[in-house]
Structure formats: C-alpha cells, structure tokens
C-alpha atoms as a PDB file:
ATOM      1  CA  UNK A   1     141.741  78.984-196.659  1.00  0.00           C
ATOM      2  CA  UNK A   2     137.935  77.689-196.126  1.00  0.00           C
ATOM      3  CA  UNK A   3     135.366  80.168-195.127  1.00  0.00           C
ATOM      4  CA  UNK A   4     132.023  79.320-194.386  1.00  0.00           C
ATOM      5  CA  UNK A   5     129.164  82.088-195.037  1.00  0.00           C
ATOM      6  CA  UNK A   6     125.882  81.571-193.315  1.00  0.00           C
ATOM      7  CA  UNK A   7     123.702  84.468-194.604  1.00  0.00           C
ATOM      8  CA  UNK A   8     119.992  84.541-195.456  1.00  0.00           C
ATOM      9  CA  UNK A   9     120.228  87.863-197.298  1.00  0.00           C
ATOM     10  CA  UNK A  10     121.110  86.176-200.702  1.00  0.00           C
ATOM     11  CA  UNK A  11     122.301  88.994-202.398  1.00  0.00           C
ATOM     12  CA  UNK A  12     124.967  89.927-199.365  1.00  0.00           C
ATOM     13  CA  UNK A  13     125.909  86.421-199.475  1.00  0.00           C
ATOM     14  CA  UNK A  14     126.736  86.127-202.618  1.00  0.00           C
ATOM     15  CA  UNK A  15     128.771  89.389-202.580  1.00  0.00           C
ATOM     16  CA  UNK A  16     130.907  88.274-200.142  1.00  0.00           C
ATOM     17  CA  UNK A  17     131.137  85.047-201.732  1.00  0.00           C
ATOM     18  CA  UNK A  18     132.121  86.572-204.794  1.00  0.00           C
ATOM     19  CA  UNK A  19     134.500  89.309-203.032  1.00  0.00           C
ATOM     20  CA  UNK A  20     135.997  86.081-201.142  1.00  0.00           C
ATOM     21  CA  UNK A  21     136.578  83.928-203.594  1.00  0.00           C
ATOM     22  CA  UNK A  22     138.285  87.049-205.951  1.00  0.00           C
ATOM     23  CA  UNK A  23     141.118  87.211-202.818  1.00  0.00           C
ATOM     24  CA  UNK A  24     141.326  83.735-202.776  1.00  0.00           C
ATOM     25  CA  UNK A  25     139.219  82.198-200.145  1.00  0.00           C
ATOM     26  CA  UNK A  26     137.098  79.095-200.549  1.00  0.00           C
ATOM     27  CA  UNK A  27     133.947  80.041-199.984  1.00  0.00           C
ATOM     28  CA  UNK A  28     131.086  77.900-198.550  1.00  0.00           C
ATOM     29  CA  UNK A  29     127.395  79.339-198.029  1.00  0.00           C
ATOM     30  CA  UNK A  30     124.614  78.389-196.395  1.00  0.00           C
ATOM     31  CA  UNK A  31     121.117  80.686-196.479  1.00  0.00           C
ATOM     32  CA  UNK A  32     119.447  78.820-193.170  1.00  0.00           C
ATOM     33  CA  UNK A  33     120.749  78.448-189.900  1.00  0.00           C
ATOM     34  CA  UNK A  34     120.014  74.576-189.523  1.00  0.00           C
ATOM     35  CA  UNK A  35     121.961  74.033-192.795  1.00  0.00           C
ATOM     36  CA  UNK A  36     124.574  75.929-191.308  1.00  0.00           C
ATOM     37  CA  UNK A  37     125.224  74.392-188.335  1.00  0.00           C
ATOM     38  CA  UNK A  38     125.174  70.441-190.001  1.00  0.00           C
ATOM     39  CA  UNK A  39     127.812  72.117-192.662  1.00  0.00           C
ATOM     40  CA  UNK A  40     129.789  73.662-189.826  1.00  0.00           C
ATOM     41  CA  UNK A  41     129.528  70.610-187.788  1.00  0.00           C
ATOM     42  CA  UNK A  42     130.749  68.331-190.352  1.00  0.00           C
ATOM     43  CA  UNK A  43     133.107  70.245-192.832  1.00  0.00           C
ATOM     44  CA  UNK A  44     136.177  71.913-191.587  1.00  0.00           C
ATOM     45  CA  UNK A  45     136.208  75.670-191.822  1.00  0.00           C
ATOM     46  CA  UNK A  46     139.226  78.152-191.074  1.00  0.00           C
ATOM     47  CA  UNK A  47     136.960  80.750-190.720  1.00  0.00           C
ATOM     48  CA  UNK A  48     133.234  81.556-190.371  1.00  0.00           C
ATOM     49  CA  UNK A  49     131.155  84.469-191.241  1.00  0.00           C
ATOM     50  CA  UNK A  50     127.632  84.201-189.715  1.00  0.00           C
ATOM     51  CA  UNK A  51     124.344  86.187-189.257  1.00  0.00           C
ATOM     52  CA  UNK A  52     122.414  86.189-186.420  1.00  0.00           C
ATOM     53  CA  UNK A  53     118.851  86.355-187.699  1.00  0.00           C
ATOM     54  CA  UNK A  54     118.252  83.099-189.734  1.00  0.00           C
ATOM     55  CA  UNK A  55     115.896  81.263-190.263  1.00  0.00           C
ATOM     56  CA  UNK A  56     115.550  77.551-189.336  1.00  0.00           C
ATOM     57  CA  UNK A  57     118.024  78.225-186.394  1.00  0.00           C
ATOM     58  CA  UNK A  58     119.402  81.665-184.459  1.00  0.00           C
ATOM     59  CA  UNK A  59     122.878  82.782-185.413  1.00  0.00           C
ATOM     60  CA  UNK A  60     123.325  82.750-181.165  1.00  0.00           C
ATOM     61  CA  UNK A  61     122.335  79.038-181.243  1.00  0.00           C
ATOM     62  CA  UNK A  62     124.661  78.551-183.674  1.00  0.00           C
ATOM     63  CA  UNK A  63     127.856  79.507-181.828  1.00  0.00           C
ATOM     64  CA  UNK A  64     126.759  78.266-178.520  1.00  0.00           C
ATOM     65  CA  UNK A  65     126.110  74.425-179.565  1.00  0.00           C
ATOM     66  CA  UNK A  66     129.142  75.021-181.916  1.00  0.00           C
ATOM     67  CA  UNK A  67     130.892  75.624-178.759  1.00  0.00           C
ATOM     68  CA  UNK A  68     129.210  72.891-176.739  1.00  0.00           C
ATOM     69  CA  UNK A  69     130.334  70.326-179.657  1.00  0.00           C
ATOM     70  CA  UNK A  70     133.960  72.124-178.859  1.00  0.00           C
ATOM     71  CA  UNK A  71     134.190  73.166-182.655  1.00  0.00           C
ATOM     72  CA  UNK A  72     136.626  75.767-182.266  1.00  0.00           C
ATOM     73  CA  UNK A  73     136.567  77.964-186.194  1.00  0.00           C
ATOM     74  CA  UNK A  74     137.050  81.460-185.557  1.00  0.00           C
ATOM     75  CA  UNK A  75     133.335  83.296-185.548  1.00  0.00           C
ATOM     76  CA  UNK A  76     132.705  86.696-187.229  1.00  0.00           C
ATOM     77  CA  UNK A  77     128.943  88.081-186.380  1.00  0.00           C
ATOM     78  CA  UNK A  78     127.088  89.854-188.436  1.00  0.00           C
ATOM     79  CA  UNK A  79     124.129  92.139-187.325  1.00  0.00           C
ATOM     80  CA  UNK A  80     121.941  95.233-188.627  1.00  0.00           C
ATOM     81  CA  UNK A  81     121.652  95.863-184.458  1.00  0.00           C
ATOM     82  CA  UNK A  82     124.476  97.619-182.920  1.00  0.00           C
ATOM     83  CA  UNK A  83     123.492  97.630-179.131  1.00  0.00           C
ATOM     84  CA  UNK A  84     125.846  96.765-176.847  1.00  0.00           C
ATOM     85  CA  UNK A  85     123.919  94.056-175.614  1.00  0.00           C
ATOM     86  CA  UNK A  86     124.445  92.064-178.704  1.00  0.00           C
ATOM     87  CA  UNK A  87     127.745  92.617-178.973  1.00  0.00           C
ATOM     88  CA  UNK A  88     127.872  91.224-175.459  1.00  0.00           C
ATOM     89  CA  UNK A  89     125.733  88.657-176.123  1.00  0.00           C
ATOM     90  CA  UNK A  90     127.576  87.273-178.762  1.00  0.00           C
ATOM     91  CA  UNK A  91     130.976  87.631-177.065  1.00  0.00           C
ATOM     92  CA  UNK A  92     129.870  85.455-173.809  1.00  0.00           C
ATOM     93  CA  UNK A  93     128.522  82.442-176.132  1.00  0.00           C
ATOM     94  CA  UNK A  94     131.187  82.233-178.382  1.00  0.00           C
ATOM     95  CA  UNK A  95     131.678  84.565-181.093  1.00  0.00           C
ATOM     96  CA  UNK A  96     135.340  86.404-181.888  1.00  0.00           C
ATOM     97  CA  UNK A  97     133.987  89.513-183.556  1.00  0.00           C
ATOM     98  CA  UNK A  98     131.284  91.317-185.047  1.00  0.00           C
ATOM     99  CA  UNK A  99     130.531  93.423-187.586  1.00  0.00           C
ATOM    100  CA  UNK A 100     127.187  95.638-187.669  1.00  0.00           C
ATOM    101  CA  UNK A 101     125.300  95.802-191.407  1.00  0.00           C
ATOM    102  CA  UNK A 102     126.176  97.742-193.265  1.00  0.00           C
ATOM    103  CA  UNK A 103     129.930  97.285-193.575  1.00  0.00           C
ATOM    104  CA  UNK A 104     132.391  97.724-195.954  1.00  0.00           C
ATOM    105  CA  UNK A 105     133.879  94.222-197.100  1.00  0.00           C
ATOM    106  CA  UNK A 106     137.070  95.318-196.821  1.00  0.00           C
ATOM    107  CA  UNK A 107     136.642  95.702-193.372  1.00  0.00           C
ATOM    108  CA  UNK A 108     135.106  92.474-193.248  1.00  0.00           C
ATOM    109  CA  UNK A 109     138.034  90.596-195.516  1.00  0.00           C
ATOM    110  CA  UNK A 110     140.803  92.533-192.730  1.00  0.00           C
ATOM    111  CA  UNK A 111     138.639  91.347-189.775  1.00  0.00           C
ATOM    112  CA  UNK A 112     138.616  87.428-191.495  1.00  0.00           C
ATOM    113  CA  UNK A 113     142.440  87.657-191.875  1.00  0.00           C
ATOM    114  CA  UNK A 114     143.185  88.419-188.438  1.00  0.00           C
ATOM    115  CA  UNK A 115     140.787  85.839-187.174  1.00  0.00           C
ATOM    116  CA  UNK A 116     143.195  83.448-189.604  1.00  0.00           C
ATOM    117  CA  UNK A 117     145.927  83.922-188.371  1.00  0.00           C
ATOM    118  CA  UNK A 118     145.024  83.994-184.544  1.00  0.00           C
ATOM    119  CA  UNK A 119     143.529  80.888-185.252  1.00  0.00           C
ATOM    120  CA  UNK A 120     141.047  78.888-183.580  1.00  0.00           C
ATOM    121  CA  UNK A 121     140.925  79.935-180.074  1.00  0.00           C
ATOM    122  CA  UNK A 122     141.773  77.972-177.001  1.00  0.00           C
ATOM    123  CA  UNK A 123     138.781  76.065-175.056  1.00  0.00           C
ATOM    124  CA  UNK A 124     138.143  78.011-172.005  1.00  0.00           C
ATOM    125  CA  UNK A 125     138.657  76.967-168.812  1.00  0.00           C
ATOM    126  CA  UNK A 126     136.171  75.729-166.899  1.00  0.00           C
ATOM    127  CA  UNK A 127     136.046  77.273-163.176  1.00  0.00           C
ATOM    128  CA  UNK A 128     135.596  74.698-160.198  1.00  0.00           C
ATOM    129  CA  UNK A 129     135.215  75.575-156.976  1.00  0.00           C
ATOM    130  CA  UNK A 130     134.340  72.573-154.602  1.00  0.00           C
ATOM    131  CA  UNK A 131     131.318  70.734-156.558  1.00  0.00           C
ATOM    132  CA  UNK A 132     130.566  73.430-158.514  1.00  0.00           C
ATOM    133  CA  UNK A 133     131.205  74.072-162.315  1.00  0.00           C
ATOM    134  CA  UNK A 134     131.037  76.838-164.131  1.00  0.00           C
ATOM    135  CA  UNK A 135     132.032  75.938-168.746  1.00  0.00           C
ATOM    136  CA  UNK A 136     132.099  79.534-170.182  1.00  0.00           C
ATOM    137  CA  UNK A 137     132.563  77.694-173.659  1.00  0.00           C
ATOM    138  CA  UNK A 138     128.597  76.145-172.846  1.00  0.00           C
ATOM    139  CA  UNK A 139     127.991  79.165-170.870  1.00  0.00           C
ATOM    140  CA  UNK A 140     126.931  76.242-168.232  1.00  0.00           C
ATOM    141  CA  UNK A 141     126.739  75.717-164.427  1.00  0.00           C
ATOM    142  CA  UNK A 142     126.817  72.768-162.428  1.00  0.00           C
ATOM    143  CA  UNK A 143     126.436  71.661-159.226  1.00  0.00           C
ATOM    144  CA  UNK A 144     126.820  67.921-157.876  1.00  0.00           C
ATOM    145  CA  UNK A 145     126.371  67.134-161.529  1.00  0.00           C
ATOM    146  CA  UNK A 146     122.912  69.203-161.282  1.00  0.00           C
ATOM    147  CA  UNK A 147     122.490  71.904-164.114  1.00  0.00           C
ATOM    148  CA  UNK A 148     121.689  74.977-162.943  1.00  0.00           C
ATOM    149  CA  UNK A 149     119.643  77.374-164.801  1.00  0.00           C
ATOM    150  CA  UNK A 150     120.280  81.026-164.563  1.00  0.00           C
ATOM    151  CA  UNK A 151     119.425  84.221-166.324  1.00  0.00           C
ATOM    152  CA  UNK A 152     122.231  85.729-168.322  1.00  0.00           C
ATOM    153  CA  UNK A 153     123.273  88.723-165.306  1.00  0.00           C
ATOM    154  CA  UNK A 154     122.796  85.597-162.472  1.00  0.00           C
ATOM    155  CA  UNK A 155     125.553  84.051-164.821  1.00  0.00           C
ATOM    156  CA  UNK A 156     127.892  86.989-165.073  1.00  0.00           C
ATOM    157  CA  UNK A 157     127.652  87.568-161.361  1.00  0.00           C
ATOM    158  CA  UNK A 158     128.408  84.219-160.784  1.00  0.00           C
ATOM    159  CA  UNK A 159     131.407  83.907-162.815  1.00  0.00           C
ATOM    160  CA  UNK A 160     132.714  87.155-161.659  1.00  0.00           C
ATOM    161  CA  UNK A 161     132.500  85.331-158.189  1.00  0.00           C
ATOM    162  CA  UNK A 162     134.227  82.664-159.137  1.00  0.00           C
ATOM    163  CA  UNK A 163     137.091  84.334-160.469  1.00  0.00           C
ATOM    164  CA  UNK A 164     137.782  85.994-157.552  1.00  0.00           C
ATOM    165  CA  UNK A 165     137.122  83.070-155.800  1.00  0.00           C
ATOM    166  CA  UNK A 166     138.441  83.537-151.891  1.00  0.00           C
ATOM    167  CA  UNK A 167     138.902  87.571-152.800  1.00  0.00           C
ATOM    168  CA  UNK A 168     136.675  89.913-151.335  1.00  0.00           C
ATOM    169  CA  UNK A 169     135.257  92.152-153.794  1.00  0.00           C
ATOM    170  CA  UNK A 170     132.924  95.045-153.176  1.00  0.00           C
ATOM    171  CA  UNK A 171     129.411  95.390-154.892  1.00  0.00           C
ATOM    172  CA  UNK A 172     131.382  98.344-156.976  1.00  0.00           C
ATOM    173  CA  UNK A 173     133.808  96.126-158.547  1.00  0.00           C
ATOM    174  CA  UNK A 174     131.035  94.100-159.589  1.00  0.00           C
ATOM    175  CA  UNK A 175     128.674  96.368-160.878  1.00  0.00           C
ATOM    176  CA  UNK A 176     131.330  97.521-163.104  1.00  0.00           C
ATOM    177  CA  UNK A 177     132.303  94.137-164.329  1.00  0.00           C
ATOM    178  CA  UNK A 178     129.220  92.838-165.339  1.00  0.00           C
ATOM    179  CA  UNK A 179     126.672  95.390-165.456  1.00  0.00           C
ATOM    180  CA  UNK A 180     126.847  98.443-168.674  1.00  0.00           C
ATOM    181  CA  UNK A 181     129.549 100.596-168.303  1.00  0.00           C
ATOM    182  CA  UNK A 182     126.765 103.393-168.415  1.00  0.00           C
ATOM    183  CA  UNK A 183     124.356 102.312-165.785  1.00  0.00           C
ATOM    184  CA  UNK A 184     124.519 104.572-163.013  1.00  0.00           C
ATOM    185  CA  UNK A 185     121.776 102.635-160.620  1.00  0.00           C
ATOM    186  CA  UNK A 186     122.113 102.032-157.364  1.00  0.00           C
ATOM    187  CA  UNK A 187     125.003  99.293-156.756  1.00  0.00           C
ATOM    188  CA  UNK A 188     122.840  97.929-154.014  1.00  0.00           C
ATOM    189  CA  UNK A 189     120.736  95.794-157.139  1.00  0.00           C
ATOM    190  CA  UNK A 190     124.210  93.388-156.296  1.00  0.00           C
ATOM    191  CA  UNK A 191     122.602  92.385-153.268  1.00  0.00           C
ATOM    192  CA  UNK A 192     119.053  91.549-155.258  1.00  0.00           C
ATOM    193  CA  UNK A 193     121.217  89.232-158.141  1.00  0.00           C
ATOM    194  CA  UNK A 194     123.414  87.566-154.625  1.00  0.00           C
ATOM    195  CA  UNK A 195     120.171  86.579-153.195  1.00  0.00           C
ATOM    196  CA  UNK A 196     119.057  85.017-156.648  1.00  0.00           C
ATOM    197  CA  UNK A 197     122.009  83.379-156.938  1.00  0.00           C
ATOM    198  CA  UNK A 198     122.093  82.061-153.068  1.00  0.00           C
ATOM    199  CA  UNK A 199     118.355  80.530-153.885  1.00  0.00           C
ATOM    200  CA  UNK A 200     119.763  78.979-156.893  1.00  0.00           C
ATOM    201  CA  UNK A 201     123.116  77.970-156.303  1.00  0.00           C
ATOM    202  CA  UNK A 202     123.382  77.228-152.412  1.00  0.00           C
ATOM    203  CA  UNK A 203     120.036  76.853-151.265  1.00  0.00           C
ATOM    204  CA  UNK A 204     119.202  73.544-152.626  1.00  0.00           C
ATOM    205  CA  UNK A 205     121.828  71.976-151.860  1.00  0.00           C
ATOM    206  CA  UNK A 206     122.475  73.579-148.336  1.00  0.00           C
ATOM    207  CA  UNK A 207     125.333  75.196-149.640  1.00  0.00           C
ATOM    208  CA  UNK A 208     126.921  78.615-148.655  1.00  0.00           C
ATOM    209  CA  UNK A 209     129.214  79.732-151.025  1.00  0.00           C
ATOM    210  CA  UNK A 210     128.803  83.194-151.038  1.00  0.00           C
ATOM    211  CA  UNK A 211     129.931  85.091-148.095  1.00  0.00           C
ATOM    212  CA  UNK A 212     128.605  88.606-146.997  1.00  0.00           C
ATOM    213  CA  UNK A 213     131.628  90.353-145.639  1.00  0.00           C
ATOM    214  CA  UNK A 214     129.628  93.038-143.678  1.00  0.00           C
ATOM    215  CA  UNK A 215     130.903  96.855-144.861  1.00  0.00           C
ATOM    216  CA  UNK A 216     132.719  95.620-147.775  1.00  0.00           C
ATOM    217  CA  UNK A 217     131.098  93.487-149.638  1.00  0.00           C
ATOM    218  CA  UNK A 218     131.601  89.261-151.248  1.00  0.00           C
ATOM    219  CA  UNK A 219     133.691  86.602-151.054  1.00  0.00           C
ATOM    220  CA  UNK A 220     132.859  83.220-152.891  1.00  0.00           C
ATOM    221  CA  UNK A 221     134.445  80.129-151.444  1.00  0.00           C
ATOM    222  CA  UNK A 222     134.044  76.600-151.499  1.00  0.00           C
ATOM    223  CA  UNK A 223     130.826  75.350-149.191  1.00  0.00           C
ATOM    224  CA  UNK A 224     131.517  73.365-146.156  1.00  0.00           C
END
C-alpha cells in the first residue's frame, strides 16, 4: 500500500515514515504543501496523511483542489488545533478524518487502515434544482453557469435548503444542522443568512427560490 506524508515538521515526518514503512507501507513525503499537491496530483496514493499548516500551500487548499481535480485518495488531517471548526472545516472540503497533534501513531496507523480498506470515497453528488448547482466535492455553487460566491454558513444554509428541496423546514431544524451544536442564539439569525442568500442567489437573476412559509418557516424550490 502507498501512503503519501505531507508534513513540514521533519522530525514527525520522518517518524511516521519510519513507523510506516516498519508495518509495511510505502511511504512517500513531502515537507511543502506545493510539492505535495504536484506529488499527489501525479503519483497514485492509497492513502494520504496531510498537515494543514504548510508552507508553500494550506493543507485546506490541498484537499479542496484535490477534490476539484476529482482525485479521490482517502485524506487523514493532521492539526495541533482541536476546535470544532476545523474539524468541520476540513470535513466540508474534503478530508475523511483527522487527527489532532499530538497523537499516538498507533492511532494514526488504525485510522490509515480503515481509510484502506473503505477505500477512496464516492464523488458526491452534485444537487440541482432548476438552474442551480450546488458540487459539495468543489464546495461550489452555480447559477445559469454563474459562480456564486458565498461565505462558508451562506453555503451550509444553502445546501441544507437544497436537500430538503420542496420540504418545509423550520428555522430550528436549520440552526441545528448547520450552526454548533452549542450555540444557543436566537434562531431568528436564519432569517439574517436567508436574506444573504436571497441577495445572492435569487436576486440577480430575478429568481425566488426560497419561500417564506409564514409561522413555520422555508421551503426551497425551483424559481419560476
């Protein structure tokens, strides 16, 4: 089995190399994150073990234009931050697990052997509804061909929407999809990320795909 190691720390790299190679892996590594992207673009890999801070080119970047390129290799993060946000983070552009530094490697040889033999995952479906396009793989939107550019929570929201599409759901079922499962705000800020999304997605092309269903809450369906 290939593995590919992209991880600046040299000294951590080349422990896992070593630890790798010991169980039998073949182990490529790469200290930059522009070398390892090319390698990872052009070499096939049955796993990958990546960092997110590197330098040259952001571990994030990484799995989102390795996704883009639909190169499928199994991703393992690795990350001295724990948040939940970066675990997120890394989840919606790509990634199949993370680890948080430091970690014992056999955790991290356990985690690689079940990303093995899931093998590479399947290319997620893209949601249409009328001419809009929403590629979780690119973590894109279209419209009419038209890239839209939203923030990260416009996103979610959206492709909660979408989803659901023709369902009403209520501004509770959303907050609790896409928002942390600690925040305890009012569930009116839905109505604030809607109207963001209206100016985005609808408004400019004199669309109205999201519906207001008075008392209850939203219903996304294809524009007229």
């Amino acid at each position: 089995m290939r593995v590919l190691v992209v991880e600046d720390e040299v000294r951590l790299a080349e422990t896992i190399r070593r630890g790798l190679v010991a169980e039998g892996f073949v182990t490529s590594v790469e200290h930059r994150g522009d070398e390892g992207f090319v390698t990872a673009s052009s070499e096939d890999f049955d796993v990958m073990v990546l960092d997110i801070m590197l330098p040259g080119k952001h571990g994030y970047d990484i799995v989102r234009d390795l996704r883009a390129r639909e190169i499928w290799t199994p991703i393992l993060m690795l990350s001295a931050k724990d948040g939940e946000y970066d675990l997120a983070d890394a989840f919606d552009l790509g990634a199949d697990d993370y680890l948080v530094k430091p970690f014992s490697f056999v955790v991290l040889l356990a985690r690689l052997r079940a990303l093995v033999r899931r093998g590479a995952p399947q290319r997620p479906t893209v949601l249409i509804v009328g001419d809009l396009e929403l590629d979780p793989a690119r973590h894109q939107v279209t419209r009419a061909g038209t890239e839209l550019m939203l923030t990260p929570r416009e996103y979610s929201v959206l492709e909660f929407l979408m989803r659901n599409n023709g369902v009403v759901v209520t501004k509770r079922e959303i907050v609790r999809s896409v928002w942390d499962t600690n925040y305890d705000g009012d569930e009116n800020i839905v109505e604030v990320y809607v109207g963001y999304l209206r100016k985005k997605v609808d408004a400019p092309f004199g669309s109205h795909s999201i519906e207001t269903i008075r008392g209850v809450g939203y219903r996304f369906r294809a524009s007229d």
